[in-house]
Protein backbone atom coordinates (compact mmCIF):
# COMPACT_ATOMS: atom_id res chain seq x y z
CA UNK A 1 -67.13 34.17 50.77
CA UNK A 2 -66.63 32.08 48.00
CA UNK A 3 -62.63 32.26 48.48
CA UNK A 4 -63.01 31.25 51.50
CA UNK A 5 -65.56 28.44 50.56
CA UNK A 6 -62.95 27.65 48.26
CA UNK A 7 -60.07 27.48 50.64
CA UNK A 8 -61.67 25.32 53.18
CA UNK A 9 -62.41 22.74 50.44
CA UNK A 10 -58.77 22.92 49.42
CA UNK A 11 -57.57 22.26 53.02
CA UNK A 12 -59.92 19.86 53.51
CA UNK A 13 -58.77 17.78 50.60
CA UNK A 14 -55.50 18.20 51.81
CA UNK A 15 -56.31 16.41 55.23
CA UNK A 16 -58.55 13.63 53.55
CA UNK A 17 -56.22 12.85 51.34
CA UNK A 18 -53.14 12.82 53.66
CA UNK A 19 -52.47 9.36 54.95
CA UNK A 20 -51.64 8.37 58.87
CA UNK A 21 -48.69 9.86 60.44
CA UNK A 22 -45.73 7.62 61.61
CA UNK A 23 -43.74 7.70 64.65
CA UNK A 24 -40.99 5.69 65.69
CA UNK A 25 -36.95 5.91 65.88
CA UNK A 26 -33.33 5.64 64.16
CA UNK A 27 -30.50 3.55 64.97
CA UNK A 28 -27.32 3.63 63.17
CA UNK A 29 -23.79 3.73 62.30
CA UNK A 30 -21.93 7.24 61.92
CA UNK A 31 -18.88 8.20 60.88
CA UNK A 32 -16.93 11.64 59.86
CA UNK A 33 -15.04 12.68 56.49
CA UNK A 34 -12.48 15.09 56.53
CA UNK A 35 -9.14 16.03 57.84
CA UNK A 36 -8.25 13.16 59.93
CA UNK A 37 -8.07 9.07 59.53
CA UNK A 38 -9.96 7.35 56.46
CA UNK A 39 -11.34 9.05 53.81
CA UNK A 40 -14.14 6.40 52.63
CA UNK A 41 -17.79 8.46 52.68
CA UNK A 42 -19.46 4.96 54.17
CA UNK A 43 -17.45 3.44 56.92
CA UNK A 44 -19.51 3.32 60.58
CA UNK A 45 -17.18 3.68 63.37
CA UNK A 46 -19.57 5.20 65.93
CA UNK A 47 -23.60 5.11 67.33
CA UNK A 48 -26.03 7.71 66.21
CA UNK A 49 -29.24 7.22 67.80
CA UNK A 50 -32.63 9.31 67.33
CA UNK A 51 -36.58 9.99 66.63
CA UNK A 52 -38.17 10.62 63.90
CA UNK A 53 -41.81 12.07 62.79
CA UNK A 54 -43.68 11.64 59.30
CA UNK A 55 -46.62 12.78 57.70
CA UNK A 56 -47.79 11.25 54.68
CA UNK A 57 -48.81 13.76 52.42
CA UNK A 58 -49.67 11.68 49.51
CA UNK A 59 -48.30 7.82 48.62
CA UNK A 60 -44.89 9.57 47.36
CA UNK A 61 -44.70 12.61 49.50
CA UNK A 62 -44.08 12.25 53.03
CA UNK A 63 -43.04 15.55 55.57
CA UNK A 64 -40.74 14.34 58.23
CA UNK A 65 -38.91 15.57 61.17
CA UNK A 66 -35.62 14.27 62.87
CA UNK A 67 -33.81 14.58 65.99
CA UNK A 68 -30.46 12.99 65.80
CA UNK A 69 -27.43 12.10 68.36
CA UNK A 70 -24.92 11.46 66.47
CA UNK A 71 -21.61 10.69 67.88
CA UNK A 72 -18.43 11.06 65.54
CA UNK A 73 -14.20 10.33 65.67
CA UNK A 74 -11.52 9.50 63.58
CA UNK A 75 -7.71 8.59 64.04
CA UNK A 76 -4.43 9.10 61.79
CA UNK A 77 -3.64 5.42 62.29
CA UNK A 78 -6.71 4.24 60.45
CA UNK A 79 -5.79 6.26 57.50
CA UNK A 80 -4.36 5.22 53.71
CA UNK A 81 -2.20 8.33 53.72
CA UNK A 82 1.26 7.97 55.42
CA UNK A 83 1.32 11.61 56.25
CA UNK A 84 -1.91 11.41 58.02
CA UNK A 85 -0.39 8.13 60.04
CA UNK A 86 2.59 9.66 60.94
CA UNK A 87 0.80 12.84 61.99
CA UNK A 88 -1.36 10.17 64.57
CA UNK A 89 -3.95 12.61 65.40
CA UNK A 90 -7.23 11.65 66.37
CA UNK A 91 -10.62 12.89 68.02
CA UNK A 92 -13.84 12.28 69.36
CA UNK A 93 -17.08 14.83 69.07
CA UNK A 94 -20.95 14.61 69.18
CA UNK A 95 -23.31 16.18 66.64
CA UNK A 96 -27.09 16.94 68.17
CA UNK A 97 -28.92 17.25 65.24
CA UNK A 98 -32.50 18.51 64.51
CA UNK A 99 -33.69 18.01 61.09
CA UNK A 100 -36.83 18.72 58.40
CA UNK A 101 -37.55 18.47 55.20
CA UNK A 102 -39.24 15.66 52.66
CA UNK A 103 -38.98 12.10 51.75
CA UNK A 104 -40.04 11.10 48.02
CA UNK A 105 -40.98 7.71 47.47
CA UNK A 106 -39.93 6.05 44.44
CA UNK A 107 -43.32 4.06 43.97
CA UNK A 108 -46.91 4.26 45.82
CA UNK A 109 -46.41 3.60 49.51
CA UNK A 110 -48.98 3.06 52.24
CA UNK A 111 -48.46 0.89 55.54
CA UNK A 112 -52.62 0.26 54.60
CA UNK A 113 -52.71 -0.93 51.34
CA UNK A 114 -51.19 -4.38 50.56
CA UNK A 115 -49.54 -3.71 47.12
CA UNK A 116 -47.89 -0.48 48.50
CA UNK A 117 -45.87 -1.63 50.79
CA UNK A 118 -42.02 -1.29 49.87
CA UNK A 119 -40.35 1.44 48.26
CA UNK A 120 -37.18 2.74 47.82
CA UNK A 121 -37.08 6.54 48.53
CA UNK A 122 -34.98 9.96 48.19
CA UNK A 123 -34.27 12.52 51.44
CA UNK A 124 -33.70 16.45 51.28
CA UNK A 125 -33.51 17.80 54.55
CA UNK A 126 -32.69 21.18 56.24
CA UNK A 127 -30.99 21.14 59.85
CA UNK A 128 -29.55 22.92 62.43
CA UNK A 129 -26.96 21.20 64.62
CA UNK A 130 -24.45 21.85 67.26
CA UNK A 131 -21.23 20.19 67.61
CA UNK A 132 -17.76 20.91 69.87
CA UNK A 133 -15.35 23.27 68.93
CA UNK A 134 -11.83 23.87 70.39
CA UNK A 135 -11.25 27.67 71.01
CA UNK A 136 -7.94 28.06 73.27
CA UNK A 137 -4.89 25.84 74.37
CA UNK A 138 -5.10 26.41 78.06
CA UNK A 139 -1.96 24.30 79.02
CA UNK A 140 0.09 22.18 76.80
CA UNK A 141 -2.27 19.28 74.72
CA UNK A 142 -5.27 20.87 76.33
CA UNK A 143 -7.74 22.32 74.92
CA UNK A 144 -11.01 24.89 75.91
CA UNK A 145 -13.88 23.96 73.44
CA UNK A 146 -17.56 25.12 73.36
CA UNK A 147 -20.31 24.79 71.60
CA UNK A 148 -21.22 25.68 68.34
CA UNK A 149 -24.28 25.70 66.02
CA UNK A 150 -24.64 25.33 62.37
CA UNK A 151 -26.51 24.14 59.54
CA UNK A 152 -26.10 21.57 56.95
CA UNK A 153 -28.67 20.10 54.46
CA UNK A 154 -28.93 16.36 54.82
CA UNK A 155 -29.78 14.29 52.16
CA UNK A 156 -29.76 10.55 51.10
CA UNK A 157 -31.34 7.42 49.72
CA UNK A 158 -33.39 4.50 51.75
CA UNK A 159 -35.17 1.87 51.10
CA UNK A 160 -38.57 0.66 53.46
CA UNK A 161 -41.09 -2.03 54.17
CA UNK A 162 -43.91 -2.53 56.05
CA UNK A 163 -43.71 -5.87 58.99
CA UNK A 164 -46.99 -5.81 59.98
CA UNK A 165 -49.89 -3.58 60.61
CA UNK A 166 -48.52 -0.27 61.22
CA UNK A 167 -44.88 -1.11 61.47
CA UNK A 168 -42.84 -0.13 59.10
CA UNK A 169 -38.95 -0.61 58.56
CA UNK A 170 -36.61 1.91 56.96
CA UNK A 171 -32.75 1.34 56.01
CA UNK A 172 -30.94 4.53 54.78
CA UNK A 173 -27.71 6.71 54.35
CA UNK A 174 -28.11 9.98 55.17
CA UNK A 175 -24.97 12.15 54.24
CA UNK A 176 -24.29 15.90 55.58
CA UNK A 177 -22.19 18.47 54.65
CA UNK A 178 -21.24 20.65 57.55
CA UNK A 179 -20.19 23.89 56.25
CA UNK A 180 -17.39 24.11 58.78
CA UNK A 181 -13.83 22.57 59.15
CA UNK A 182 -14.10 22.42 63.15
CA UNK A 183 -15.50 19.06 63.49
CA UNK A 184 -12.03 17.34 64.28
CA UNK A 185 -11.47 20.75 66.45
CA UNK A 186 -9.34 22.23 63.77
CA UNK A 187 -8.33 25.64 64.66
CA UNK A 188 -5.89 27.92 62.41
CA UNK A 189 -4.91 29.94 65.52
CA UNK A 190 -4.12 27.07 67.72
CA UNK A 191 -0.60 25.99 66.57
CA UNK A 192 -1.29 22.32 67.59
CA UNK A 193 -4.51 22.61 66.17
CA UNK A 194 -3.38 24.19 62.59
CA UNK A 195 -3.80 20.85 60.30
CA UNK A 196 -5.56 20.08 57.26
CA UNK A 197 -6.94 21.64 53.92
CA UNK A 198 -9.25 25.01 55.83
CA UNK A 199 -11.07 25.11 52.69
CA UNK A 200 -12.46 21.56 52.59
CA UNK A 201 -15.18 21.52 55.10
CA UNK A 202 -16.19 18.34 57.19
CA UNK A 203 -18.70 15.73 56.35
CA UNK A 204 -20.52 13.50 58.30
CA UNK A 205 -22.73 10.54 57.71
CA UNK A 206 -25.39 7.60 59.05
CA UNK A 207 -26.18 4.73 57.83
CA UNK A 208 -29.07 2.57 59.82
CA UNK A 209 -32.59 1.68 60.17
CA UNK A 210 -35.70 3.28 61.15
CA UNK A 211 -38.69 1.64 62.83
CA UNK A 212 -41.83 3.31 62.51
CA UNK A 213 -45.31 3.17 64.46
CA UNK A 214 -48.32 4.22 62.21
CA UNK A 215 -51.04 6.14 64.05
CA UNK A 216 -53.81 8.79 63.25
CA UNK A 217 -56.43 8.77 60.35
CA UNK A 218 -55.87 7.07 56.88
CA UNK A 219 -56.21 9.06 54.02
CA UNK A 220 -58.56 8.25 51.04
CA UNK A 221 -56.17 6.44 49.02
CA UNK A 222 -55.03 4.37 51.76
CA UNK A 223 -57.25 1.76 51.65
CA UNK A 224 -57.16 -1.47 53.87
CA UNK A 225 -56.37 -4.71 54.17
């Protein structure tokens, strides 16, 4: 009895001192690293759209959840490399993305509490995601694909601020690396397909905002106005 006296008060404490959970969605630019066109790890050439949860934990520790669209291409005659131009390959494929993991704020953070209301912060993330994949050449320069899932561990830096009562603003790069070389439908045993270094895997990356909804109960340490 007294373990489990002891438990409830843990959990308890836990809940009191969590602060309100946020709601609200991403917007940003995406782009791909790897075998095909530019090779710069921030350079937006496509939309990524999405939602995202979070549950403040504490003023530095937040839980949060992402689901991600996240479109992605590349072409030879962007490129710095005059193999890759002459090649003059590109491609176009879409990442669906569903993330979680934590965000660490740098300082004190609440949407509540008037001196803790900007922050620069740190994201680890585990996700699954599922992406096109060529598989056959069925006549010449076309292709069969389907679809594939994998998982990658996002992570990245942001920085966020609060625009009002419970609105909150987040701008961030978020960078992923995919544990495949498939992305740009690279396939060894396609001929056509056979390009690239097969044992440097893709990247991708978004960089955007977030806006954010606050809603539920404030924690202890939240505060007000």
């Amino acid at each position: 009895m007294k373990k489990f006296i002891l438990y409830i008060v843990f959990i308890s404490s836990i809940v009191s001192y969590s602060q309100i959970s946020e709601l609200g969605m991403s917007l940003a630019g995406s782009n791909y690293i790897g075998d095909v066109g530019k090779t710069a790890y921030i350079n937006p050439n496509a939309l990524a759209v999405g939602m995202v949860y979070k549950w403040n934990y504490s003023p530095r520790v937040v839980y949060r959840v992402d689901a991600t669209y996240i479109r992605i291409k590349a072409d030879d005659a962007n490129a710095t490399n005059d193999l890759r131009v002459v090649r003059d390959y590109s491609f176009k494929n879409s990442v669906k993305e569903l993330a979680i993991g934590i965000e660490y704020n740098y300082y004190d953070y609440s949407m509540l509490k008037q001196e803790w209301r900007s922050t620069p912060y740190l994201i680890l993330q585990l996700a699954m995601f599922n992406y096109n994949r060529a598989v056959r050449e069925t006549t010449p320069d076309n292709f069969e694909t389907e679809s594939k899932t994998g998982f990658t561990i996002p992570f990245g830096i942001g920085y966020k601020t609060t625009i009002g009562k419970n609105i909150g603003v987040g701008f961030e790069t978020k960078f992923r690396y995919s544990f495949t070389d498939q992305l740009d439908y690279n396939n060894p045993d396609i001929p056509k397909l056979n390009f690239g270094n097969p044992d440097s895997k893709d990247w991708y990356v978004t960089t955007g905002i977030t806006i954010v909804f606050g809603f539920g109960r404030k924690g202890c340490y939240s505060g007000s106005y």
